[in-house]
Protein backbone atom coordinates (compact mmCIF):
# COMPACT_ATOMS: atom_id res chain seq x y z
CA UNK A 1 -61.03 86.10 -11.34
CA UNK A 2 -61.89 88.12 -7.92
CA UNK A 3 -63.48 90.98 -8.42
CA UNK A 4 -63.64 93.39 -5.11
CA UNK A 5 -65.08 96.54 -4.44
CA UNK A 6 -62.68 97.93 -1.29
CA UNK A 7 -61.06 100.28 -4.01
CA UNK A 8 -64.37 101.78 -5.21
CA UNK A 9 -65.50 105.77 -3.38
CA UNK A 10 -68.41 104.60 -0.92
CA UNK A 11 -69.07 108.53 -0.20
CA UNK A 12 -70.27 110.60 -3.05
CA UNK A 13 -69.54 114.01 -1.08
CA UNK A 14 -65.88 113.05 -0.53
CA UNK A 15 -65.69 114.14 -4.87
CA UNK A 16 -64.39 117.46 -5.38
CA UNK A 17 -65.47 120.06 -8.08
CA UNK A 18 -62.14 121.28 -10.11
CA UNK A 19 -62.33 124.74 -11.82
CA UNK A 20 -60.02 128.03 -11.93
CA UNK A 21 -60.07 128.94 -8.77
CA UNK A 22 -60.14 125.51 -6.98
CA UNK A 23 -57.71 123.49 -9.23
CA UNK A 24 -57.19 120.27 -9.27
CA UNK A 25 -54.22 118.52 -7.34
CA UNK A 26 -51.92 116.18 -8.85
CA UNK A 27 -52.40 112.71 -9.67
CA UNK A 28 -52.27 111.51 -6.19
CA UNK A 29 -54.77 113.55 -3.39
CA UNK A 30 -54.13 113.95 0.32
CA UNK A 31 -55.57 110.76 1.18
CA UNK A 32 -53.25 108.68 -0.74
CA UNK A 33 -55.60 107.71 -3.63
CA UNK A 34 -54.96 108.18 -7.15
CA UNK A 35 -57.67 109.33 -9.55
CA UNK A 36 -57.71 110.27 -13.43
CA UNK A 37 -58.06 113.92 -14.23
CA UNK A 38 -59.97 115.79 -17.10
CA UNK A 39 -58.71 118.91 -18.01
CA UNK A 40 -60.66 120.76 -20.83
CA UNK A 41 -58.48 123.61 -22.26
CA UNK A 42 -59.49 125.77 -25.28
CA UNK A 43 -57.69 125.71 -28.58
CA UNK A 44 -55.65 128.92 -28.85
CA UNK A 45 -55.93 128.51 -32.45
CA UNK A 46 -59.76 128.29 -32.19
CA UNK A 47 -59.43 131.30 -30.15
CA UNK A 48 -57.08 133.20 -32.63
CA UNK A 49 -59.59 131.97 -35.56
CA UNK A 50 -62.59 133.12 -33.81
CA UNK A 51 -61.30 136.64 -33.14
CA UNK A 52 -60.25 137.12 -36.57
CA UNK A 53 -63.74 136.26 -38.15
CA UNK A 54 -65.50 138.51 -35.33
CA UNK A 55 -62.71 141.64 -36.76
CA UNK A 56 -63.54 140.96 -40.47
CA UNK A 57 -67.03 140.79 -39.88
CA UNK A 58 -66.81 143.97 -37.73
CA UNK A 59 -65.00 145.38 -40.87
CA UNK A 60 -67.93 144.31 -43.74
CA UNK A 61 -70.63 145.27 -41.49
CA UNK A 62 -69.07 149.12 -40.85
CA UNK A 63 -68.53 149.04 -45.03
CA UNK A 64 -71.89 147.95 -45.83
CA UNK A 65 -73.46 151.17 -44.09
CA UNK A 66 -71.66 153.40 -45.37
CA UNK A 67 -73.39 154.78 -48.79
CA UNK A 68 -72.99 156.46 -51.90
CA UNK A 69 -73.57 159.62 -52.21
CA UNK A 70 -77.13 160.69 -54.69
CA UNK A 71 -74.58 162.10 -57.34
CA UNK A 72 -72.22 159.38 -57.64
CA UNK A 73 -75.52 157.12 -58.06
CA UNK A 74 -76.59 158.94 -60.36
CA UNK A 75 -73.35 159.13 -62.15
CA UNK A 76 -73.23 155.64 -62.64
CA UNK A 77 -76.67 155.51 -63.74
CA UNK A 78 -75.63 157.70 -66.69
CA UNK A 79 -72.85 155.83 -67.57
CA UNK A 80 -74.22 152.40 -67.70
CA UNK A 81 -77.20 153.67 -69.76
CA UNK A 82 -75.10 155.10 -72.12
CA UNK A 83 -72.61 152.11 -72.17
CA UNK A 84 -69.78 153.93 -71.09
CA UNK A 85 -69.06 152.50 -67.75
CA UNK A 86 -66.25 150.23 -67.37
CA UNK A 87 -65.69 147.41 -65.10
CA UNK A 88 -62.26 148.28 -62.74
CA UNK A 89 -61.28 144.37 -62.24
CA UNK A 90 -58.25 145.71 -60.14
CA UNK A 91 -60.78 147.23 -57.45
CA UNK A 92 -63.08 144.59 -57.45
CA UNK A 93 -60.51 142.08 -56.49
CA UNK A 94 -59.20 144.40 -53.72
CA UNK A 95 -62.39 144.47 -52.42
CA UNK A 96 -62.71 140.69 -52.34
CA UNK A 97 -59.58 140.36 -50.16
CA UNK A 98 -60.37 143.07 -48.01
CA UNK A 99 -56.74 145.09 -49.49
């Protein structure tokens, strides 16, 4: 087996840089040669996914500052110390899935 080297780039500079604004041209350049091409490309569905955890968080973070007020704190401290209170499973679980 032969193994040549007239094929190989001899010229470093001759490489060209591929982004947005300077894409890359197909398979074949000017010169005649052909070269592979890697094209990185996000995931729209890593995109989608992201966005949606950024929202959800923006939603728990804007419902964790908001407070009770001193009566309704109160309130409830009366009730559970006199057994009364009762657990509302319904509006728990809404709160869970964010309904």
């Amino acid at each position: 087996m032969k193994i040549t080297t007239n094929n190989v780039m001899k010229s470093y500079p001759d490489l060209r840089i591929h982004t947005k604004e300077n894409p890359a041209p197909s398979a074949a350049s000017s010169d005649g040669h052909s070269f592979d091409a890697l094209i990185i490309q996000s995931n729209p569905r890593q995109i989608e996914e992201h966005t949606f955890a950024e929202s959800v968080s923006r939603q728990l973070s804007s419902g964790m500052a908001e407070t009770a007020s001193a009566e309704k704190v109160q309130d409830l401290k009366n009730k559970v110390a006199e057994h009364t209170y009762q657990v509302d499973a319904y509006a728990i679980a809404s709160r869970i899935l964010l309904v």
